[in-house]
N, C-alpha and C. Protein backbone atom coordinates (compact mmCIF):
# COMPACT_ATOMS: atom_id res chain seq x y z
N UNK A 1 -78.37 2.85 -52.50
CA UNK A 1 -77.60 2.13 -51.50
C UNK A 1 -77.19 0.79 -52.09
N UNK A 2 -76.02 0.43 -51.96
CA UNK A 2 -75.39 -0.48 -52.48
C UNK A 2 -75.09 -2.05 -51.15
N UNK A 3 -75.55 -2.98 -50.99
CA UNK A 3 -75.14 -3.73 -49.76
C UNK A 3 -74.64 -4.94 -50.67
N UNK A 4 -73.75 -5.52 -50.48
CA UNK A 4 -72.72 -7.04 -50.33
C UNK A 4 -72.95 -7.92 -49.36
N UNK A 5 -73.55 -8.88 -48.85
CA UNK A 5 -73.14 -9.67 -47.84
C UNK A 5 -72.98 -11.11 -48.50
N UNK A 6 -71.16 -11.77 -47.76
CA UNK A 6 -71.06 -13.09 -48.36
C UNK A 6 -71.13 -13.79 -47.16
N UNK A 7 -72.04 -15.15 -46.72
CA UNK A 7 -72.30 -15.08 -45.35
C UNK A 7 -71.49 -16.11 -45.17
N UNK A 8 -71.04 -17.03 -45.66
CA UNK A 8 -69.70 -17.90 -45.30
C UNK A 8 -68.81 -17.10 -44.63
N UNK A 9 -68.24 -15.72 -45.44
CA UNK A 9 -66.75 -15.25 -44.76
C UNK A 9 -67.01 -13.95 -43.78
N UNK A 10 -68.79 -13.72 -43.94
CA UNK A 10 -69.01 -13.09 -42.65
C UNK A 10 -68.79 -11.81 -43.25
N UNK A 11 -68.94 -11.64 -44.02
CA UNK A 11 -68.56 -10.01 -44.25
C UNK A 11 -69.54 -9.03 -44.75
N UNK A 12 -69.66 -7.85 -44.97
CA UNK A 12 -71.36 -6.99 -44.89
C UNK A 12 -70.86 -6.04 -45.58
N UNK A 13 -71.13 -5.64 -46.43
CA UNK A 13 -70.57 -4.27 -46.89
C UNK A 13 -71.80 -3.17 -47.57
N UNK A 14 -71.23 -1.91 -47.26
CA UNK A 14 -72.49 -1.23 -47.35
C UNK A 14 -71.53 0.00 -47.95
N UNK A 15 -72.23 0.42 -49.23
CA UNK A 15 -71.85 1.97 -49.90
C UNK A 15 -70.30 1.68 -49.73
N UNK A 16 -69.51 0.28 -50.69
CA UNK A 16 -68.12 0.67 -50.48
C UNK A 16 -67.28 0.31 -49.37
N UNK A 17 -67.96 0.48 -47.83
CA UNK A 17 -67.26 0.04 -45.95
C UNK A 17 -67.43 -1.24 -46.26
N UNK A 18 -66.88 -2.07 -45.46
CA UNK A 18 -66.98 -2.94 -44.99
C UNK A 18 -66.77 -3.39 -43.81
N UNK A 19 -67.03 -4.31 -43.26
CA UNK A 19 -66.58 -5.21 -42.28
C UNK A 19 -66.80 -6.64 -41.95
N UNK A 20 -65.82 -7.20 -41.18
CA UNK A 20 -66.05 -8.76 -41.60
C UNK A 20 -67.08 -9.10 -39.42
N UNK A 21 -67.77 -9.58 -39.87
CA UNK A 21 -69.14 -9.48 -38.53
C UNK A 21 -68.92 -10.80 -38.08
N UNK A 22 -68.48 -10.99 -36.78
CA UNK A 22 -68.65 -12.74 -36.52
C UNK A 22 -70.06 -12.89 -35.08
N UNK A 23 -70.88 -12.54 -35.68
CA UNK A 23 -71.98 -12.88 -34.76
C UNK A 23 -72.57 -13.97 -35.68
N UNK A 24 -72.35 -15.07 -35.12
CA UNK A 24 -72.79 -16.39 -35.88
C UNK A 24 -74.44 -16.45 -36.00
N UNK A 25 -74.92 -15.68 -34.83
CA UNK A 25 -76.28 -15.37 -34.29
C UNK A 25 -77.17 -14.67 -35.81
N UNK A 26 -76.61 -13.63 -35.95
CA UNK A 26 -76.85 -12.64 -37.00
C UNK A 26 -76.83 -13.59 -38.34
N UNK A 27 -75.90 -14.30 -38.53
CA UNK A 27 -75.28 -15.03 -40.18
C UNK A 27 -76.11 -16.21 -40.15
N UNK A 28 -77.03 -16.90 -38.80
CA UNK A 28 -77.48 -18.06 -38.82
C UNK A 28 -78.95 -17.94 -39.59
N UNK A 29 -79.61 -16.62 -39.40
CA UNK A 29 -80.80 -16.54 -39.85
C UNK A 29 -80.15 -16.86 -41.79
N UNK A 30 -79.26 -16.84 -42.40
CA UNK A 30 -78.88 -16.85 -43.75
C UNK A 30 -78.72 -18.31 -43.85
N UNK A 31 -78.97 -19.10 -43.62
CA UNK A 31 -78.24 -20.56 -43.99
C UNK A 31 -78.45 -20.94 -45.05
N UNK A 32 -79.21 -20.62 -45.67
CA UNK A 32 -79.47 -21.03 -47.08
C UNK A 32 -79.08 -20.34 -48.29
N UNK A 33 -78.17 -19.24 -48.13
CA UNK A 33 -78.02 -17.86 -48.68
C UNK A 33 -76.64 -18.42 -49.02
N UNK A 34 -75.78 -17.79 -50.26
CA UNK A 34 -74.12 -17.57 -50.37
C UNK A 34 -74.27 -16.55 -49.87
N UNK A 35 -75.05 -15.59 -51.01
CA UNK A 35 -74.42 -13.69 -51.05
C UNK A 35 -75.67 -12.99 -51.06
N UNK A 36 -75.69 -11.87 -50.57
CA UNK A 36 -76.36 -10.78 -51.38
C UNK A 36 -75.50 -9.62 -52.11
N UNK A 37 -76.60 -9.60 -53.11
CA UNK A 37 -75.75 -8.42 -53.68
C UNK A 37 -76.94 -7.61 -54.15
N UNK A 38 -77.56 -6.15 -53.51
CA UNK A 38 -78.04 -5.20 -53.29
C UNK A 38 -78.16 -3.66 -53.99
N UNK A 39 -78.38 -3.32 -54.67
CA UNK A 39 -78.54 -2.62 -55.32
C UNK A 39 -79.95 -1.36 -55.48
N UNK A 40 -80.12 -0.85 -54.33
CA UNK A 40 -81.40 -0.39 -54.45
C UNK A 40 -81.79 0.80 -55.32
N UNK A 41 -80.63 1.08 -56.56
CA UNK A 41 -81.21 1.90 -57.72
C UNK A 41 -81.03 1.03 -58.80
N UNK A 42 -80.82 -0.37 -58.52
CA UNK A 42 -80.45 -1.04 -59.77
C UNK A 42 -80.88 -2.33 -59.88
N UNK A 43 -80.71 -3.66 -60.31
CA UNK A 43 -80.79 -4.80 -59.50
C UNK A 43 -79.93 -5.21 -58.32
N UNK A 44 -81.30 -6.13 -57.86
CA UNK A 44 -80.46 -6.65 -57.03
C UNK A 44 -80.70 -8.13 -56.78
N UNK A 45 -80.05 -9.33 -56.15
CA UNK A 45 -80.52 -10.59 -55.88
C UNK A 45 -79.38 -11.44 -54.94
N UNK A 46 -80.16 -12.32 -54.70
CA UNK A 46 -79.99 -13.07 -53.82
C UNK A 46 -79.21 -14.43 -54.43
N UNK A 47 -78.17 -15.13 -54.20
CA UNK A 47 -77.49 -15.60 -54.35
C UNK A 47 -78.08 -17.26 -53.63
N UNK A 48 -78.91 -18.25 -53.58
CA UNK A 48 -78.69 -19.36 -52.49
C UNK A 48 -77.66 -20.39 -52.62
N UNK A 49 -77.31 -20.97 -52.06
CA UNK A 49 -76.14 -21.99 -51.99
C UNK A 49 -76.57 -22.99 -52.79
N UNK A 50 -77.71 -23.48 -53.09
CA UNK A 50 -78.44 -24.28 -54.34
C UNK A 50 -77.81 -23.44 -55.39
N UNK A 51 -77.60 -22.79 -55.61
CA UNK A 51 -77.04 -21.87 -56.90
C UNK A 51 -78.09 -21.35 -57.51
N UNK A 52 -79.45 -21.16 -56.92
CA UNK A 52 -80.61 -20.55 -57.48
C UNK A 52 -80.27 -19.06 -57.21
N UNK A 53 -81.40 -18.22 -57.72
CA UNK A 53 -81.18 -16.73 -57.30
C UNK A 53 -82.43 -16.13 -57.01
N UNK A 54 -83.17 -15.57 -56.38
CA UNK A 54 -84.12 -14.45 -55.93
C UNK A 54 -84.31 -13.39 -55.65
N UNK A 55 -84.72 -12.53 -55.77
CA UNK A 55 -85.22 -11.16 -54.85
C UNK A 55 -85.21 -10.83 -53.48
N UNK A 56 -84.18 -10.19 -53.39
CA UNK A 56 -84.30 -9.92 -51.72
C UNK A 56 -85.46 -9.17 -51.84
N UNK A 57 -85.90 -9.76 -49.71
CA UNK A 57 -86.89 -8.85 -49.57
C UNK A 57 -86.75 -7.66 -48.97
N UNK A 58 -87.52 -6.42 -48.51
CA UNK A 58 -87.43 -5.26 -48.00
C UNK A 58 -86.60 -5.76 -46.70
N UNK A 59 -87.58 -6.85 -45.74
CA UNK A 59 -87.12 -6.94 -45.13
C UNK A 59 -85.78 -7.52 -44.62
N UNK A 60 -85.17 -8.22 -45.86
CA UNK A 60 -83.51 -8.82 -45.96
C UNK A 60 -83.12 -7.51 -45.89
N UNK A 61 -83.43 -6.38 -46.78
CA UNK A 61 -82.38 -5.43 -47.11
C UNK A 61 -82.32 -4.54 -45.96
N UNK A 62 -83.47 -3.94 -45.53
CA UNK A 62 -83.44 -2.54 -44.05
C UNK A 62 -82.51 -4.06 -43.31
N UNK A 63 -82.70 -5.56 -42.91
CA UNK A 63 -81.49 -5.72 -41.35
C UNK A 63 -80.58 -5.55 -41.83
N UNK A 64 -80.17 -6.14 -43.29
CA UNK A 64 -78.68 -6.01 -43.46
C UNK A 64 -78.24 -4.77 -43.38
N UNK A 65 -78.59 -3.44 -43.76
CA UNK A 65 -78.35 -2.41 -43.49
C UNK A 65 -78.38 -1.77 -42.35
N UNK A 66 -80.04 -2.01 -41.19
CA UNK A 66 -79.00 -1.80 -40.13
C UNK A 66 -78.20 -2.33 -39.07
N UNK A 67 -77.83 -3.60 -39.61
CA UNK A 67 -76.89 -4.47 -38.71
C UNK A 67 -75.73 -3.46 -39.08
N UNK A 68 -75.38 -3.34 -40.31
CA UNK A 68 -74.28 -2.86 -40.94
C UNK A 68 -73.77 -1.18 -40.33
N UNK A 69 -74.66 -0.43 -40.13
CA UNK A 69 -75.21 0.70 -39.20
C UNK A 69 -75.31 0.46 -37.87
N UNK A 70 -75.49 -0.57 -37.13
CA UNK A 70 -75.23 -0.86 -35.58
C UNK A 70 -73.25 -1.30 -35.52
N UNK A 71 -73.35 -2.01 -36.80
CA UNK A 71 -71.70 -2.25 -36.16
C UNK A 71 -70.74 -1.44 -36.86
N UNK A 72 -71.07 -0.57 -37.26
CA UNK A 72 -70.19 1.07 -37.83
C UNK A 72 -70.24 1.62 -36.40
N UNK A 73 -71.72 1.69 -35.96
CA UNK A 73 -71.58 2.61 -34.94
C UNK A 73 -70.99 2.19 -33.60
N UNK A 74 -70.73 1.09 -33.00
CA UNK A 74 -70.11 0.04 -32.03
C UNK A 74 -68.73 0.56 -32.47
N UNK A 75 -68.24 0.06 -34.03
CA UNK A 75 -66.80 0.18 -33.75
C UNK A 75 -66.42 1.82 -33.88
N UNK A 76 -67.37 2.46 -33.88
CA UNK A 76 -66.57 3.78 -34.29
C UNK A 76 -66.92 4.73 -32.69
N UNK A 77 -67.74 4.26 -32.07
CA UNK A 77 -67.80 4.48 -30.45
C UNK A 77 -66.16 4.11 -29.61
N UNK A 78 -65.98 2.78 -30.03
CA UNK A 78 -64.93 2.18 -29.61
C UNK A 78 -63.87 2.59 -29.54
N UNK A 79 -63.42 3.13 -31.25
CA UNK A 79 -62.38 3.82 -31.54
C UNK A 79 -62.38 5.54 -30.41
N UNK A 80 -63.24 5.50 -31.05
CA UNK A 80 -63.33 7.06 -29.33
C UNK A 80 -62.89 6.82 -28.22
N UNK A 81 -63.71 6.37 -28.03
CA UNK A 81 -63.54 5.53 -26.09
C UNK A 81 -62.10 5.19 -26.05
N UNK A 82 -61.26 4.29 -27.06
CA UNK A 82 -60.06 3.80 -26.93
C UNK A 82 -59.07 5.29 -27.15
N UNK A 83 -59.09 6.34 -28.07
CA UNK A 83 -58.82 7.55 -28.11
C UNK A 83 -58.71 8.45 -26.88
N UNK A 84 -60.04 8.64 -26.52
CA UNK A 84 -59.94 9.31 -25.23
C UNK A 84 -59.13 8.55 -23.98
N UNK A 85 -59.35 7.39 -23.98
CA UNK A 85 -58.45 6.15 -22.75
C UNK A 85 -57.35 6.84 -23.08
N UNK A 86 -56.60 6.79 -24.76
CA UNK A 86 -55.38 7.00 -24.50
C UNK A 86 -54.41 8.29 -24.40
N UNK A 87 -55.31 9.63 -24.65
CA UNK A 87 -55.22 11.03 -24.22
C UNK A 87 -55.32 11.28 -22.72
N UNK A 88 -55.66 10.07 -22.10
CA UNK A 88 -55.87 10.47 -20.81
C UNK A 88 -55.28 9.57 -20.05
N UNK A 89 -54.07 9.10 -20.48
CA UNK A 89 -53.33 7.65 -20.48
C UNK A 89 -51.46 8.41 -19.65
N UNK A 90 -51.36 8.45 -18.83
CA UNK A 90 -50.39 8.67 -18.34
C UNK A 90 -48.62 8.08 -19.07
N UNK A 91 -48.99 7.04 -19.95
CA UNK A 91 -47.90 6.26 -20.45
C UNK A 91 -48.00 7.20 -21.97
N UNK A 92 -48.93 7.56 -22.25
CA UNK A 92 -48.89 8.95 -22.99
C UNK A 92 -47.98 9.99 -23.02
N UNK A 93 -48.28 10.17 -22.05
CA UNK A 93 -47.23 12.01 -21.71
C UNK A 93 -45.98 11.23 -21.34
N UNK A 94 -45.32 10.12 -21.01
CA UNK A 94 -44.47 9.59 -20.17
C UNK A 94 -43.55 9.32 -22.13
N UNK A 95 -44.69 8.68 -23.37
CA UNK A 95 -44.12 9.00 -24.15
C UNK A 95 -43.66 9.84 -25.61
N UNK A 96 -44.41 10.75 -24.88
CA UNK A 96 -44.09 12.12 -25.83
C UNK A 96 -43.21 13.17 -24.85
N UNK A 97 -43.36 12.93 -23.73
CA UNK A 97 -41.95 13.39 -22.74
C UNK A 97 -40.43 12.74 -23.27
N UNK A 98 -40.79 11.07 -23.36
CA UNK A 98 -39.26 10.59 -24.03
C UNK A 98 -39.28 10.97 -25.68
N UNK A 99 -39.54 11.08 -26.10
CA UNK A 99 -39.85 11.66 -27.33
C UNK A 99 -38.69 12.95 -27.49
N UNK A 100 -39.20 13.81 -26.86
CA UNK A 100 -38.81 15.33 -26.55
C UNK A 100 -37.40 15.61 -26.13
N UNK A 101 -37.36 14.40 -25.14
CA UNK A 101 -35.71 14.34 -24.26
C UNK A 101 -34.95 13.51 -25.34
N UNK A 102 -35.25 12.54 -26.17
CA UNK A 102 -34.42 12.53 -27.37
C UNK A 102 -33.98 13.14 -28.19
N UNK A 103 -34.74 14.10 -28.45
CA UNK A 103 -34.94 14.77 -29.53
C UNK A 103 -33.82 15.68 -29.10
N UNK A 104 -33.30 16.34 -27.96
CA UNK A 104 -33.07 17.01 -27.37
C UNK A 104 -31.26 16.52 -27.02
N UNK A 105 -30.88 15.23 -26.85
CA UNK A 105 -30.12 14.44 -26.11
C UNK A 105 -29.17 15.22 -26.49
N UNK A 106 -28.51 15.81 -28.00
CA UNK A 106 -27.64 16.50 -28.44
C UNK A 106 -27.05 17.73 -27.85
N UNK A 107 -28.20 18.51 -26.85
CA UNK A 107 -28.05 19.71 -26.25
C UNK A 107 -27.21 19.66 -24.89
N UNK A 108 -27.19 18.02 -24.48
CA UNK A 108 -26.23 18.42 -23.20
C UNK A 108 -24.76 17.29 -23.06
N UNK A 109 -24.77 17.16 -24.76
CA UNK A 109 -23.44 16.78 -25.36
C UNK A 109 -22.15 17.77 -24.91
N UNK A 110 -20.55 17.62 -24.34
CA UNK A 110 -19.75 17.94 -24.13
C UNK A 110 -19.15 19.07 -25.58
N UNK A 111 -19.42 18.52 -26.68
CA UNK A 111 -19.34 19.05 -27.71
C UNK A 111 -20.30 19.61 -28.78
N UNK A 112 -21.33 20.19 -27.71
CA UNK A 112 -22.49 20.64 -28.41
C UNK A 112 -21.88 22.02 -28.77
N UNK A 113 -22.42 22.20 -30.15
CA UNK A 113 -22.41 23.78 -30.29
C UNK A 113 -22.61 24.90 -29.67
N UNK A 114 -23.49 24.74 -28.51
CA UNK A 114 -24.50 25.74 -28.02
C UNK A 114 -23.94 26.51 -27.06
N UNK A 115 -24.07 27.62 -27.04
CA UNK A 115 -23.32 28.60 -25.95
C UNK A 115 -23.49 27.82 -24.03
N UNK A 116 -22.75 27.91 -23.04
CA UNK A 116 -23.63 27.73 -21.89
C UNK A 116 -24.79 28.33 -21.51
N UNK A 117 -25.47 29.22 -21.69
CA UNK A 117 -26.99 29.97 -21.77
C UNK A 117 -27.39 29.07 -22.45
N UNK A 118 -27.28 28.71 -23.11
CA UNK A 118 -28.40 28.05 -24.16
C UNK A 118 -28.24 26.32 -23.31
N UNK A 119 -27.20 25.71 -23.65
CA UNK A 119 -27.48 24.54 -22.81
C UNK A 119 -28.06 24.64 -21.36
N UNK A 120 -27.64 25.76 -20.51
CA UNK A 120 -28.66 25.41 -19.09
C UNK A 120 -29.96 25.67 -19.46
N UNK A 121 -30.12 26.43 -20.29
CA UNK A 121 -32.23 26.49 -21.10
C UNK A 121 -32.43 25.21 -21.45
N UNK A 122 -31.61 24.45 -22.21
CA UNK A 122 -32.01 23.17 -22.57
C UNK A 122 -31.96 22.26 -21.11
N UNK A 123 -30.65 21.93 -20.60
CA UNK A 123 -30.85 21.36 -19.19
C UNK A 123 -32.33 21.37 -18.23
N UNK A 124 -32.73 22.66 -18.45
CA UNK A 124 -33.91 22.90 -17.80
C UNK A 124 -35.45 22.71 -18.25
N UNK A 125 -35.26 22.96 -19.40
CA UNK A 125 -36.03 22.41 -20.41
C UNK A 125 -36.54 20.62 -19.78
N UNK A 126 -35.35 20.13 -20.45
CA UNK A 126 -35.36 18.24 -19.84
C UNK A 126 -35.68 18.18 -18.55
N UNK A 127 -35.44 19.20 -17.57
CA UNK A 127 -35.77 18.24 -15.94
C UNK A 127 -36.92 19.31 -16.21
N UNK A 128 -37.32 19.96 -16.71
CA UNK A 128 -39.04 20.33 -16.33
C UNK A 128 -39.78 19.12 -17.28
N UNK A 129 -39.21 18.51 -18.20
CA UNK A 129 -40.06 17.27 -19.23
C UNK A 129 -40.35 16.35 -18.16
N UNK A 130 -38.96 15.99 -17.68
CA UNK A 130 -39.05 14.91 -16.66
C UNK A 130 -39.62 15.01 -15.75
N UNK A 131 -39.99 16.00 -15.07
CA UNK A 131 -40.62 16.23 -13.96
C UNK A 131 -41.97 16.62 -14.03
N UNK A 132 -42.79 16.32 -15.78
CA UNK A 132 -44.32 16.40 -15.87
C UNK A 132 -45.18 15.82 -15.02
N UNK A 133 -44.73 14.70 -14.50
CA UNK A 133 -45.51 13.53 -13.95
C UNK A 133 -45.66 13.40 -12.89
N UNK A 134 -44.86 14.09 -12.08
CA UNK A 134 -44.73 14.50 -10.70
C UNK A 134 -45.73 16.15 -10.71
N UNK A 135 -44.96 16.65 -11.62
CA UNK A 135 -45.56 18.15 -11.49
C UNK A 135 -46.61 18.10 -11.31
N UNK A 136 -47.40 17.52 -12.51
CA UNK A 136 -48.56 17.74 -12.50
C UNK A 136 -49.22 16.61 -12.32
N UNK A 137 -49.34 15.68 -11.29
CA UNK A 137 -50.17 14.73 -11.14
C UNK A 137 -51.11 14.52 -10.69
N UNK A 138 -51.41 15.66 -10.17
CA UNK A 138 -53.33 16.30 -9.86
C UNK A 138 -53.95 16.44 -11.02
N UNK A 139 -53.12 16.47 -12.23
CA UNK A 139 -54.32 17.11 -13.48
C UNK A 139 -54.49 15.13 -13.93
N UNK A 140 -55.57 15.85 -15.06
CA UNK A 140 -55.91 14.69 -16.03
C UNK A 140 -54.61 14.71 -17.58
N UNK A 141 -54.42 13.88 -17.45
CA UNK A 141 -53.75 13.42 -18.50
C UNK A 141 -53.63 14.50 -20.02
N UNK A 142 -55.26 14.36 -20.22
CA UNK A 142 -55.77 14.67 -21.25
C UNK A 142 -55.55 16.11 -21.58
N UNK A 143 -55.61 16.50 -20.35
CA UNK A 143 -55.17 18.15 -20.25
C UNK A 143 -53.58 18.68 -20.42
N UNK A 144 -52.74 17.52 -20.64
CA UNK A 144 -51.77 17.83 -21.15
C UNK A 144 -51.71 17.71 -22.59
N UNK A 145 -50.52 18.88 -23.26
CA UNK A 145 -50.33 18.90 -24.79
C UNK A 145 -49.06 18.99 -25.02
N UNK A 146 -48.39 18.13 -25.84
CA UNK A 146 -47.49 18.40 -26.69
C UNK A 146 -47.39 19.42 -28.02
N UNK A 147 -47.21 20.19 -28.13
CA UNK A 147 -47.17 21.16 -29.90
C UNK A 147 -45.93 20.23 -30.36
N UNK A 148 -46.35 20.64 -31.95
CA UNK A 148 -45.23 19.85 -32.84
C UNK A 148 -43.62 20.49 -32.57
N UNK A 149 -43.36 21.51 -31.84
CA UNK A 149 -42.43 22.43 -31.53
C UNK A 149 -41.99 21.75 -30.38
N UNK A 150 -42.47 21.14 -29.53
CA UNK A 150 -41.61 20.48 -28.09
C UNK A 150 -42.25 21.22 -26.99
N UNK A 151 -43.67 22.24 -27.03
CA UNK A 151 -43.97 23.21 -25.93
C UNK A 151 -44.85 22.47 -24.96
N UNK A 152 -44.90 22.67 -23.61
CA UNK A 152 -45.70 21.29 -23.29
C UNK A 152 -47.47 22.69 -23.23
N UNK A 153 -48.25 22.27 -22.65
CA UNK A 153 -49.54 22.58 -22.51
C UNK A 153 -49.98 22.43 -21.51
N UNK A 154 -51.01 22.96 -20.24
CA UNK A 154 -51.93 22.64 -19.45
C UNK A 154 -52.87 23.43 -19.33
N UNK A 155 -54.31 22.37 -20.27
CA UNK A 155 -55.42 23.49 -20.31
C UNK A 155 -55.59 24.59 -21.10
N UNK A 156 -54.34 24.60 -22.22
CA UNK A 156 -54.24 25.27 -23.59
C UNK A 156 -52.77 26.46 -23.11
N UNK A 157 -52.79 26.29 -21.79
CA UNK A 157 -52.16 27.24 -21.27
C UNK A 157 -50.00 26.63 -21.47
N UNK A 158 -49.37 27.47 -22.22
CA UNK A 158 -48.05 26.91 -22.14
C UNK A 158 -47.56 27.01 -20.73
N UNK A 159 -46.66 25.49 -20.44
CA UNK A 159 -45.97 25.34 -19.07
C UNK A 159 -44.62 24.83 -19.50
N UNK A 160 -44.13 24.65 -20.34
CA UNK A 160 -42.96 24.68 -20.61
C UNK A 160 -42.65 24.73 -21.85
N UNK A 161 -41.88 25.69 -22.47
CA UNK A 161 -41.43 26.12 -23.53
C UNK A 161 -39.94 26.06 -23.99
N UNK A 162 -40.02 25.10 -25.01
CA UNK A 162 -38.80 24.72 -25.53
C UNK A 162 -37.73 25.65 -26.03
N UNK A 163 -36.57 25.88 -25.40
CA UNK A 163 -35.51 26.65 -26.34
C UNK A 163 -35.32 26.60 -27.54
């Protein structure tokens, strides 16, 4: 295991990750410290702001590691939590619905190529996009899907299928 910490700029790094930590709380127990630099198959030492150097102890190395391991796991909870918020985020489907009806805008052009069959499929297509939000506003968000094709989803189940 490899750990970095420079405690001026707050930063912790472990096996390569990093992150920069502003719990002043955490960095205050270091005041006397620049750096560590960690090495537990190799050397390792301690850096002090006197410009001396020492041996970290066991116990410097397991907090820095699992501070470094509490705030991996905080921000990578977070990132979920903020993930799922936004799968289940109504301004979601509202923009992969406009997405779709752009994508689309060409189909109910005066000089579109497309036979009339084919433009009223597309026409219908767009007011069933538009009308996700209404349609289905008993479901959860999340339970809607876009495919890379334009098909919409509810519950894995197709509800509108793109021409």
């Amino acid at each position: 295991m490899k750990i970095t910490a420079v405690i001026n700029d707050k930063i912790l790094i472990k096996d390569g990750e990093g992150f920069t930590i502003n719990d002043n709380s955490f960095w205050s127990n270091y005041s006397t410290i620049h750096a560590f630099q960690i090495d537990t198959e190799n050397t390792s030492e301690v850096e002090l702001k006197d410009g001396t150097h020492r041996q970290p102890t066991q116990d410097e190395i397991d907090t820095l590691s699992n501070k470094f391991d509490t705030v991996k796991t905080e921000i990578e909870t977070q990132r979920v939590d903020d993930e799922n918020a936004w799968l289940n985020n109504w301004q979601r489907i509202r923009d992969e619905r406009d997405f779709w009806l752009s994508k689309t805008d060409w189909t109910i052009l005066p000089d579109s190529p497309l036979s009339d069959t084919q433009k009223n499929n597309y026409e219908t297509y767009r007011t069933n996009l538009r009308d996700i939000p209404s349609t289905y506003s008993s479901e959860q968000p999340r339970d809607i899907e876009f495919s890379s094709e334009g098909n919409v989803s509810l519950n894995s189940i197709t509800v509108i299928t793109k021409p």
